[in-house]
PDB file of N, CA and C in Angstrom:
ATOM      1  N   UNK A   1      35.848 186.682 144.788  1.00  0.00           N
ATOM      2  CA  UNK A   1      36.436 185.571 144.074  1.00  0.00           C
ATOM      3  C   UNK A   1      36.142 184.302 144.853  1.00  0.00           C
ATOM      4  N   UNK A   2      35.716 183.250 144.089  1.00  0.00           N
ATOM      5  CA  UNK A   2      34.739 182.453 144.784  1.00  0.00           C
ATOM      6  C   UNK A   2      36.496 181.016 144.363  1.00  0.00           C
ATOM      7  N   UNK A   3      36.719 180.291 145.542  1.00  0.00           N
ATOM      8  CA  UNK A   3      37.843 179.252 144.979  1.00  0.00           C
ATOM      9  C   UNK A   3      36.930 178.273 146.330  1.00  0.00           C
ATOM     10  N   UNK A   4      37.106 177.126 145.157  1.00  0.00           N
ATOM     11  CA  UNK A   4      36.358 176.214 146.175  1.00  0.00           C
ATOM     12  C   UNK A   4      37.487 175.338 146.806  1.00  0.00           C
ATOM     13  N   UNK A   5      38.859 175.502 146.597  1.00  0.00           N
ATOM     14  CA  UNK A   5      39.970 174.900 147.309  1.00  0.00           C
ATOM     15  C   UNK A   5      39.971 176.076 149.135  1.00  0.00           C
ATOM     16  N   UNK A   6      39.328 176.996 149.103  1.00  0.00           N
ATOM     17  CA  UNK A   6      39.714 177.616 149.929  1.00  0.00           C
ATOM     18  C   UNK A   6      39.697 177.416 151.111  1.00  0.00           C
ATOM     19  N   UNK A   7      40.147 177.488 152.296  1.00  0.00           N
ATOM     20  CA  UNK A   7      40.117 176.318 153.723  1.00  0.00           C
ATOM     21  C   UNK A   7      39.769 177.689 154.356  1.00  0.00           C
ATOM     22  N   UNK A   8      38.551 177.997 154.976  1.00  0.00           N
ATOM     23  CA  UNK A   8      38.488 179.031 156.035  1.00  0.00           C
ATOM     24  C   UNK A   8      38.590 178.685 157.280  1.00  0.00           C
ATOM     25  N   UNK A   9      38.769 177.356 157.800  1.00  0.00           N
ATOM     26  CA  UNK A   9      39.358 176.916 158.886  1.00  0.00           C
ATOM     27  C   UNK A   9      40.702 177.286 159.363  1.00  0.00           C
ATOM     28  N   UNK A  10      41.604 177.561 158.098  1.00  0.00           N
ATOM     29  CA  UNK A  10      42.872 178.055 158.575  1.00  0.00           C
ATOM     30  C   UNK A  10      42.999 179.753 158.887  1.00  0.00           C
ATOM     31  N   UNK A  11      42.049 180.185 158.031  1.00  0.00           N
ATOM     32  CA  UNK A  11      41.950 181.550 158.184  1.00  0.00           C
ATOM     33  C   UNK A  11      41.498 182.171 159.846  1.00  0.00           C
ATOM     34  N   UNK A  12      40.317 180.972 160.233  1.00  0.00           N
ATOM     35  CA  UNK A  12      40.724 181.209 162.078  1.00  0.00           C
ATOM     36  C   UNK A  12      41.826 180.795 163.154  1.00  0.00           C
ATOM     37  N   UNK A  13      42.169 179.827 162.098  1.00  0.00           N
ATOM     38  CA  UNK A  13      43.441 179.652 163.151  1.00  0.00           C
ATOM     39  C   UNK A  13      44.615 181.409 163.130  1.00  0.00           C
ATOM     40  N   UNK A  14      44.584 181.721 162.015  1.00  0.00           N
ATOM     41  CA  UNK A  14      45.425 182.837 161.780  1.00  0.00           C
ATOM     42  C   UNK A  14      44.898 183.629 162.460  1.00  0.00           C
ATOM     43  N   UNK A  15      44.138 184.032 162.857  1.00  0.00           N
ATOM     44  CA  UNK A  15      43.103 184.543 162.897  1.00  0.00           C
ATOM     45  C   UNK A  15      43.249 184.963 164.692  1.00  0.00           C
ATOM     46  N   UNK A  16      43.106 183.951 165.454  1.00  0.00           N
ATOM     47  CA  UNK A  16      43.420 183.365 166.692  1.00  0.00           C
ATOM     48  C   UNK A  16      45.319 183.287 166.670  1.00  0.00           C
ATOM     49  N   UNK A  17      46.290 183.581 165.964  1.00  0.00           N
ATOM     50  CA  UNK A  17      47.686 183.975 166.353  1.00  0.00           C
ATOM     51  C   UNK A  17      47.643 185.190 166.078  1.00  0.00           C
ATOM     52  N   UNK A  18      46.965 185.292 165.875  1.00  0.00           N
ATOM     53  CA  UNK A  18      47.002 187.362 165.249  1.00  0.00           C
ATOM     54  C   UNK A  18      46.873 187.980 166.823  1.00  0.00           C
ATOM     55  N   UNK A  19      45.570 187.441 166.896  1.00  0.00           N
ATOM     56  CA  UNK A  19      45.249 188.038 168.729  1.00  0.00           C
ATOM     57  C   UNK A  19      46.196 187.678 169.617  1.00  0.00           C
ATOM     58  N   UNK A  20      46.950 186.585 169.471  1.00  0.00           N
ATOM     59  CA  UNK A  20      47.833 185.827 170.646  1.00  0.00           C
ATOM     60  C   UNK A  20      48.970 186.990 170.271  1.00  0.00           C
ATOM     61  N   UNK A  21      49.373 187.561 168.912  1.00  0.00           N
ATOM     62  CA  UNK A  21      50.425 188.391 169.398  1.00  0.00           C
ATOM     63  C   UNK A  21      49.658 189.919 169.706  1.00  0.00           C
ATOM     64  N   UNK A  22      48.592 190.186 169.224  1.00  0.00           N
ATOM     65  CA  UNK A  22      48.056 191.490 169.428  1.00  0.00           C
ATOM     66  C   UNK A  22      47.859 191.759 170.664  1.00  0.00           C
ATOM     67  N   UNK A  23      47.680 190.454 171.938  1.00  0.00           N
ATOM     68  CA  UNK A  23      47.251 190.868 172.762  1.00  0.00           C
ATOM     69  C   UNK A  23      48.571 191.161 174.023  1.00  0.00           C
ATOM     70  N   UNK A  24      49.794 189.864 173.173  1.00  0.00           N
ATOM     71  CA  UNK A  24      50.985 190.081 174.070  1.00  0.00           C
ATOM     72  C   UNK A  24      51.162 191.220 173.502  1.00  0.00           C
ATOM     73  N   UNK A  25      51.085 192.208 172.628  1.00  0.00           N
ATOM     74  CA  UNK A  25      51.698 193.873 172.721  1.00  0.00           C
ATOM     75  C   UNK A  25      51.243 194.476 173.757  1.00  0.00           C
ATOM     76  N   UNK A  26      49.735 193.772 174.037  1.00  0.00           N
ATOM     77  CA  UNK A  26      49.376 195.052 174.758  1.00  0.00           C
ATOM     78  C   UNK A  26      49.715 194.295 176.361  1.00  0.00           C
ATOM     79  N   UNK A  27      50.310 194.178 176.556  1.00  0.00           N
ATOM     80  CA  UNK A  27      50.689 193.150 177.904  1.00  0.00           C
ATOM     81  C   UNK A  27      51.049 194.497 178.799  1.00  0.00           C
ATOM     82  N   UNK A  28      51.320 195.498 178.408  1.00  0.00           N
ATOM     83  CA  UNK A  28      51.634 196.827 179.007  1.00  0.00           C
ATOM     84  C   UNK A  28      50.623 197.213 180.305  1.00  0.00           C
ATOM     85  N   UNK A  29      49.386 196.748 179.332  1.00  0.00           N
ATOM     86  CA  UNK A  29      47.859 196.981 180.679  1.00  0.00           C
ATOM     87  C   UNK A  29      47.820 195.620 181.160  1.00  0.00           C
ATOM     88  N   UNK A  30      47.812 194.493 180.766  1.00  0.00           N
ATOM     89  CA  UNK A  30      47.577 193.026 181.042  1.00  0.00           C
ATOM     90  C   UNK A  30      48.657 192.095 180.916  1.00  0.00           C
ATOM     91  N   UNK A  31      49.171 192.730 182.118  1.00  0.00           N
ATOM     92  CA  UNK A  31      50.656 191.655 182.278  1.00  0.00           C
ATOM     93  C   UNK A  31      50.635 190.160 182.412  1.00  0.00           C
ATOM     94  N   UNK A  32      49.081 189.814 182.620  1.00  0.00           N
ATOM     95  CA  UNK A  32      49.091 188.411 182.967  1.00  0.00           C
ATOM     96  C   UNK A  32      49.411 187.585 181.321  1.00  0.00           C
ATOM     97  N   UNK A  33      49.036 188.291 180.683  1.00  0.00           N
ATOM     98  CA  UNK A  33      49.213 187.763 179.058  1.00  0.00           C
ATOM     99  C   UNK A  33      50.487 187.292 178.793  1.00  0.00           C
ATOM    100  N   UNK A  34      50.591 186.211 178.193  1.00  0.00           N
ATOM    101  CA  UNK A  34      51.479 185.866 177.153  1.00  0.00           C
ATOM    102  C   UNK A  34      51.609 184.619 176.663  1.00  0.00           C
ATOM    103  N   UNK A  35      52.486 184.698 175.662  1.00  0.00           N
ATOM    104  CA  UNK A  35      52.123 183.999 174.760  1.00  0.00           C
ATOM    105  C   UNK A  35      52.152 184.749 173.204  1.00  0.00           C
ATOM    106  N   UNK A  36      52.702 185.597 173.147  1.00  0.00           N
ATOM    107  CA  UNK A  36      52.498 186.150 172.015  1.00  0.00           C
ATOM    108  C   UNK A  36      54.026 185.675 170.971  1.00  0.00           C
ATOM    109  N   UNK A  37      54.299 184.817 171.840  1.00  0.00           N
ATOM    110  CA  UNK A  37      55.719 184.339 170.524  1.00  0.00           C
ATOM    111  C   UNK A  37      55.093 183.173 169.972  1.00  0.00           C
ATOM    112  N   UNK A  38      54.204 182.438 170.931  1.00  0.00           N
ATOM    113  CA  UNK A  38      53.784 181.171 170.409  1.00  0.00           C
ATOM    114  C   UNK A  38      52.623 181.837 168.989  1.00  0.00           C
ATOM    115  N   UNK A  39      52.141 182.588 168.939  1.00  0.00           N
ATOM    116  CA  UNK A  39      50.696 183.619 167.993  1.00  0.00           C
ATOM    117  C   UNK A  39      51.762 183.707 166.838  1.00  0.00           C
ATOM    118  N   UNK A  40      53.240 183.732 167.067  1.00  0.00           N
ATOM    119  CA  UNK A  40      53.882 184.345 165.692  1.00  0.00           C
ATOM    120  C   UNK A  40      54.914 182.855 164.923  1.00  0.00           C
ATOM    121  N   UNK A  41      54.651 182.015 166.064  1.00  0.00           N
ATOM    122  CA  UNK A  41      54.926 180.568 165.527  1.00  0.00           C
ATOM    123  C   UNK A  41      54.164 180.164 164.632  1.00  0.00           C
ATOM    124  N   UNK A  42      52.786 179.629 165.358  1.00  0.00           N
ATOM    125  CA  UNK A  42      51.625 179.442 164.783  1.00  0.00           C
ATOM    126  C   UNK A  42      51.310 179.522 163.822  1.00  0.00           C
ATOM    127  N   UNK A  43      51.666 181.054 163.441  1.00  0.00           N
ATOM    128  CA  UNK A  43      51.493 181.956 162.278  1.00  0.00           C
ATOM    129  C   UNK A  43      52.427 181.089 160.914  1.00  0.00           C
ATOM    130  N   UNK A  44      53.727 181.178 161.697  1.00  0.00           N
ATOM    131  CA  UNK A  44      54.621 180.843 160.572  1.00  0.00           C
ATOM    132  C   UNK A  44      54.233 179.316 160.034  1.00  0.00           C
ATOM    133  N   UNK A  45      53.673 178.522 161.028  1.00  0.00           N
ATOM    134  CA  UNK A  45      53.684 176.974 160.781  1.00  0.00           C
ATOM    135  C   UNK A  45      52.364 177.175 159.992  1.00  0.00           C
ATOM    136  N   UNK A  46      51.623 177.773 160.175  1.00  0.00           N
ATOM    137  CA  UNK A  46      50.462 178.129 158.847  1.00  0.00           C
ATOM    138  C   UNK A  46      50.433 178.414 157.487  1.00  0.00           C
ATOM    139  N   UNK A  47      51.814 179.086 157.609  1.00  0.00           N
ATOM    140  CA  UNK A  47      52.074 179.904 156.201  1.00  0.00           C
ATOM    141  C   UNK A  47      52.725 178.513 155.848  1.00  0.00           C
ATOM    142  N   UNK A  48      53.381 178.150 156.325  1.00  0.00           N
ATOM    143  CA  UNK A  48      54.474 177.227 155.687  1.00  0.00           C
ATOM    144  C   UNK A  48      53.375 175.827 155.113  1.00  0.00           C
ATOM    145  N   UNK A  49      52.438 175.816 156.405  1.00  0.00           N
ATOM    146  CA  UNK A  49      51.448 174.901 155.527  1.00  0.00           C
ATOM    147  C   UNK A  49      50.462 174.812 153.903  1.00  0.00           C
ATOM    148  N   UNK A  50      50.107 176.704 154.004  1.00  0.00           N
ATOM    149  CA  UNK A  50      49.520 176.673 152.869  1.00  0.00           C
ATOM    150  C   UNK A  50      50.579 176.306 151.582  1.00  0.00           C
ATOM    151  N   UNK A  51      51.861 177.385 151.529  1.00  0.00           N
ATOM    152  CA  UNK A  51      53.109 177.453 150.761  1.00  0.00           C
ATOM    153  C   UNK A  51      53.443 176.037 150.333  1.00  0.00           C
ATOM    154  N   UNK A  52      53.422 174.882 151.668  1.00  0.00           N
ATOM    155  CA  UNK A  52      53.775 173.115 150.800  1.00  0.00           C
ATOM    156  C   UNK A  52      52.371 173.379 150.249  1.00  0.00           C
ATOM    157  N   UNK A  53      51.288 173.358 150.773  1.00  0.00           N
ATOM    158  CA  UNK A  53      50.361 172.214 149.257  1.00  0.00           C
ATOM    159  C   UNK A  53      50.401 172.996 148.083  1.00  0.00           C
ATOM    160  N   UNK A  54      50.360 174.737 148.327  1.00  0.00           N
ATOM    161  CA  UNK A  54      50.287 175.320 146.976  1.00  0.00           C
ATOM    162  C   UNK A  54      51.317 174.325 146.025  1.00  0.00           C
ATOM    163  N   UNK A  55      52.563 174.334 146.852  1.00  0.00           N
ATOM    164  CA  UNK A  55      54.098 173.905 145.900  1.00  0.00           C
ATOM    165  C   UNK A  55      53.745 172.228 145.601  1.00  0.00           C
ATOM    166  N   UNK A  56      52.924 171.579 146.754  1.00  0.00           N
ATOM    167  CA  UNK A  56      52.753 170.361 146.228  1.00  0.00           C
ATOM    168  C   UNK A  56      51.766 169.599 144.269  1.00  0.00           C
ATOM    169  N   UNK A  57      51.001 170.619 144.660  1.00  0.00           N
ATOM    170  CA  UNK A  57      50.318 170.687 143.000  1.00  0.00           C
ATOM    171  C   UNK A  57      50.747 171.153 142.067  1.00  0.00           C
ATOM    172  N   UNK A  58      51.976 171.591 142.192  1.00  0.00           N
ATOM    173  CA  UNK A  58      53.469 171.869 140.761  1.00  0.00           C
ATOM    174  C   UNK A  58      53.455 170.634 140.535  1.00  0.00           C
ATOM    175  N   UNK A  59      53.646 170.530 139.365  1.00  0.00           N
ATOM    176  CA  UNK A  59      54.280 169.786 138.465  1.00  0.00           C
ATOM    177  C   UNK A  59      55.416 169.748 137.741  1.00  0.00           C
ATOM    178  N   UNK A  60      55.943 170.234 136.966  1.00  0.00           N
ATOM    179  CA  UNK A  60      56.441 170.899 135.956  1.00  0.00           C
ATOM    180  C   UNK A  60      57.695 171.731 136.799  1.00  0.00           C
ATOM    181  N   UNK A  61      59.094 172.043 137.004  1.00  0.00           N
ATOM    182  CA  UNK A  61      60.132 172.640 137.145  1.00  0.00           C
ATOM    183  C   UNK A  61      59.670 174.336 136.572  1.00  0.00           C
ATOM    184  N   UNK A  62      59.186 174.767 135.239  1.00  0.00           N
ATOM    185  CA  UNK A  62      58.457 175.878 135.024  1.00  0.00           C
ATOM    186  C   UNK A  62      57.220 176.554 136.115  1.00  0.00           C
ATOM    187  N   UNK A  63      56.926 175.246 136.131  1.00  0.00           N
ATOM    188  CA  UNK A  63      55.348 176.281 137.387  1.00  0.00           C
ATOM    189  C   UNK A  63      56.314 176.477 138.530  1.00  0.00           C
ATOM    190  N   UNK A  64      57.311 175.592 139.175  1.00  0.00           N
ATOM    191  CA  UNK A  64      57.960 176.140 139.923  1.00  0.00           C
ATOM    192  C   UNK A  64      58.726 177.396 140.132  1.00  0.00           C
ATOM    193  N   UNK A  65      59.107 177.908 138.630  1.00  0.00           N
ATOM    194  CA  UNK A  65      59.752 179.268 138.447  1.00  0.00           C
ATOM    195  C   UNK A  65      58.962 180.181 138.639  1.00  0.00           C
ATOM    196  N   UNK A  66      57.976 179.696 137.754  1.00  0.00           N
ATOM    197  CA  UNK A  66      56.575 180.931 138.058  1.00  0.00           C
ATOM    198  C   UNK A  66      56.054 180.723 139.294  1.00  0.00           C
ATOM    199  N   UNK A  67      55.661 180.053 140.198  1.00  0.00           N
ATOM    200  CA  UNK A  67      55.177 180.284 141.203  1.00  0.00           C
ATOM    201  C   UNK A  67      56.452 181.389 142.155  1.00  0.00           C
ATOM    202  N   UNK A  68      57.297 180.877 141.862  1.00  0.00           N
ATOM    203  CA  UNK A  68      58.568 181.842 142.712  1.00  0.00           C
ATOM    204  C   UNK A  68      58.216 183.435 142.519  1.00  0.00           C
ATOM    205  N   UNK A  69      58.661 183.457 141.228  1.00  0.00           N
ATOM    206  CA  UNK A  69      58.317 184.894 140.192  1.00  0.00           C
ATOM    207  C   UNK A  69      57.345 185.223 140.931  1.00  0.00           C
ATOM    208  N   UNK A  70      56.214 184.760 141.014  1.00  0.00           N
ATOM    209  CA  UNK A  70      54.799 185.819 141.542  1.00  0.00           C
ATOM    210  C   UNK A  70      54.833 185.474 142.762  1.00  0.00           C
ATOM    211  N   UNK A  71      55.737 185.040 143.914  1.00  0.00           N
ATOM    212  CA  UNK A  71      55.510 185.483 144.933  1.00  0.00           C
ATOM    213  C   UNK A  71      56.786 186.736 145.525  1.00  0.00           C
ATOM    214  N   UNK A  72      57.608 186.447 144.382  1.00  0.00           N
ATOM    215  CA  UNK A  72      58.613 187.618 144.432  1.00  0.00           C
ATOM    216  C   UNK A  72      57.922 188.745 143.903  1.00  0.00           C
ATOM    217  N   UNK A  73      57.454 188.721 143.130  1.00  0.00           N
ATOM    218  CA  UNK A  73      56.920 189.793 142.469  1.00  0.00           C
ATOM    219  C   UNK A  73      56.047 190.471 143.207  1.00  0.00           C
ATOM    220  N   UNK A  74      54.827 189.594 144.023  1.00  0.00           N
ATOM    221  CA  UNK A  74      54.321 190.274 145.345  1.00  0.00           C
ATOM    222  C   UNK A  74      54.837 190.881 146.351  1.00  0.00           C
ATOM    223  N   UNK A  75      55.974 190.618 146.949  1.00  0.00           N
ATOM    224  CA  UNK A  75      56.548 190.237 147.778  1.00  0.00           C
ATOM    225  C   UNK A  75      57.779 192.017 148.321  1.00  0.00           C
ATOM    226  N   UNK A  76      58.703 191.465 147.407  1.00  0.00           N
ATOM    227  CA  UNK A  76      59.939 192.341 147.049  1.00  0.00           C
ATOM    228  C   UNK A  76      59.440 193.862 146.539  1.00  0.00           C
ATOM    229  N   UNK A  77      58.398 194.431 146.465  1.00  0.00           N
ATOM    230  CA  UNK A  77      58.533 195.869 146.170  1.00  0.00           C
ATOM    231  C   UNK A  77      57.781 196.408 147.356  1.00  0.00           C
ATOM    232  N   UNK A  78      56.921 195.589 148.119  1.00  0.00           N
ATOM    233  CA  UNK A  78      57.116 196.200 149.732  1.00  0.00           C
ATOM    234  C   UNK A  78      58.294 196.108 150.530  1.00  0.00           C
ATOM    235  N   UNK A  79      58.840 194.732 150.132  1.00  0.00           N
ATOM    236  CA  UNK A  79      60.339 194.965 151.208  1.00  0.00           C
ATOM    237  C   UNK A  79      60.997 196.167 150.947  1.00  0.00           C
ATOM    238  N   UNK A  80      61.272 196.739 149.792  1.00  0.00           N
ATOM    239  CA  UNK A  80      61.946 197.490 149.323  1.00  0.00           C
ATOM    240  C   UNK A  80      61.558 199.018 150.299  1.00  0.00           C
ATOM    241  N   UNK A  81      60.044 198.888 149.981  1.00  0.00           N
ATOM    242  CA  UNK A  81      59.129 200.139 150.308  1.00  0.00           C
ATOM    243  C   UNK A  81      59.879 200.203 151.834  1.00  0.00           C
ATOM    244  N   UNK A  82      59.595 199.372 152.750  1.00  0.00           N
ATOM    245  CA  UNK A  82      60.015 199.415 153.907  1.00  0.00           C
ATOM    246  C   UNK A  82      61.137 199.507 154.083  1.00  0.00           C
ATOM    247  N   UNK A  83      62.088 199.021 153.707  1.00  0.00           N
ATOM    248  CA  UNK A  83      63.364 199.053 153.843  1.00  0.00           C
ATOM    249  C   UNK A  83      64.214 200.595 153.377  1.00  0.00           C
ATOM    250  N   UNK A  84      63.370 201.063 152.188  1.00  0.00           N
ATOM    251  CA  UNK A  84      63.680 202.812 152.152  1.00  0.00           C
ATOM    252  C   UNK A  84      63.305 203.379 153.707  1.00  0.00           C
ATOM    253  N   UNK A  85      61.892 203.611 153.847  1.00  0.00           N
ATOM    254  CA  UNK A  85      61.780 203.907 155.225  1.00  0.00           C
ATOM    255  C   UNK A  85      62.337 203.908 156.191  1.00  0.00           C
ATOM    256  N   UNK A  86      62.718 203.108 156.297  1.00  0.00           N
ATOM    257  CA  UNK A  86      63.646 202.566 157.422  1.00  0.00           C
ATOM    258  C   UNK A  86      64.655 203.337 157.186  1.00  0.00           C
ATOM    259  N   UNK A  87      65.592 203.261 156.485  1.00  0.00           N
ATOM    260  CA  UNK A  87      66.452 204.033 156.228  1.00  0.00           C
ATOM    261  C   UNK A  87      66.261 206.010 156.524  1.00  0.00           C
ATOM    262  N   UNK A  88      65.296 206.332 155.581  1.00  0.00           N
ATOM    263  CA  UNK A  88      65.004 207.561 155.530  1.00  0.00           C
ATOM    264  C   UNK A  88      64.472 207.887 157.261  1.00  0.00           C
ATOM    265  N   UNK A  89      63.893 206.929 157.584  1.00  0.00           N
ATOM    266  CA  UNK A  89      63.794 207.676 159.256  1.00  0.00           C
ATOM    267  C   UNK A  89      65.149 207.466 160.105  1.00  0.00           C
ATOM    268  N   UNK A  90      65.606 206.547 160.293  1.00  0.00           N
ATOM    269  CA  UNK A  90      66.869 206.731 160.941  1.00  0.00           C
ATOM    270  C   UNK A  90      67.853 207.746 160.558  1.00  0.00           C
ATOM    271  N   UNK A  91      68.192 208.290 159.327  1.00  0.00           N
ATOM    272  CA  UNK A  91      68.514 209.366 159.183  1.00  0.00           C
ATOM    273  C   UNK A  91      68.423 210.750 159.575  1.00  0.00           C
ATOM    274  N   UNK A  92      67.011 211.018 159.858  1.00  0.00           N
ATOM    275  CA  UNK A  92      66.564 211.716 160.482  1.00  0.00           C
ATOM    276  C   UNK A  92      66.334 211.953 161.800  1.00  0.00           C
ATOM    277  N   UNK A  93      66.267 210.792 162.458  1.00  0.00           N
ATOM    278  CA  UNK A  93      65.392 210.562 163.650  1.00  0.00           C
ATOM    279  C   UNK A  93      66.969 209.963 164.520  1.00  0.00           C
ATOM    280  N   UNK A  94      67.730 209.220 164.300  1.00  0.00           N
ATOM    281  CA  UNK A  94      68.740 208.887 164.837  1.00  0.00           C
ATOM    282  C   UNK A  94      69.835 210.112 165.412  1.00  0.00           C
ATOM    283  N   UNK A  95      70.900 209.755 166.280  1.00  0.00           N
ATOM    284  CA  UNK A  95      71.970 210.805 166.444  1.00  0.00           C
ATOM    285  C   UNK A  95      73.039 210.729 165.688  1.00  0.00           C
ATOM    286  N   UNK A  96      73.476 211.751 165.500  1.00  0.00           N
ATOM    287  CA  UNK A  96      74.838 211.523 164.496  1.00  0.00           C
ATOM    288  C   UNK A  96      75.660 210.278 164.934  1.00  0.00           C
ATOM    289  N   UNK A  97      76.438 210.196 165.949  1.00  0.00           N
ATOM    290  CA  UNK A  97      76.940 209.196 166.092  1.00  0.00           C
ATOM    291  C   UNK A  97      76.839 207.869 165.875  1.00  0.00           C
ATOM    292  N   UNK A  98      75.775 207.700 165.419  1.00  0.00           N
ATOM    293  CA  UNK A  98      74.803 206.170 165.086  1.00  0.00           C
ATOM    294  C   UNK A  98      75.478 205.942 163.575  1.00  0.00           C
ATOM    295  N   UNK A  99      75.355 207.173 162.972  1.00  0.00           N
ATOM    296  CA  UNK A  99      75.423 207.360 161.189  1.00  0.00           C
ATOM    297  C   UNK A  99      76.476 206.841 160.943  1.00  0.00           C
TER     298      UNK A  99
END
């Protein structure tokens, strides 16, 4: 899918916080690392950048509903997915006393 609005400049910046937290996980072998909270800042101040201009080219109170709708709609049936999980392993995997 070819969008000529598309900025692949931001896609390295993401790109480059991905590693800043991938690499503070592994800080286990390479303690000198870190920095991996700033990789999940980054991250967020990215998202939040694309999210205003998408919302800035609304017009209309309706595109605003719909834009909501389809990012809920994306969104909310993985939370869900995970959030069963979550559940279903602690059940299992936890000690009674936790329950």
């Amino acid at each position: 899918m070819l969008n000529k609005n598309y900025r692949h400049d931001i896609d390295g910046l993401r790109s480059l916080a991905i590693m800043g937290v991938f690499f503070f996980h592994l800080q286990i072998f390479y303690p000198a690392w870190k920095g991996g909270f700033l990789g999940v800042d980054i991250f967020f101040v990215i998202s939040g950048f694309i999210i205003f201009n998408l919302l800035k080219k609304v017009k209309k109170i309706k595109d605003v509903k719909n834009f909501i709708y389809r990012r809920a709609r994306r969104l909310l049936p993985n939370l869900f997915l995970v959030c069963f999980l979550i559940f279903v392993i602690y059940i299992f995997f936890f000690p009674d006393f936790l329950l």
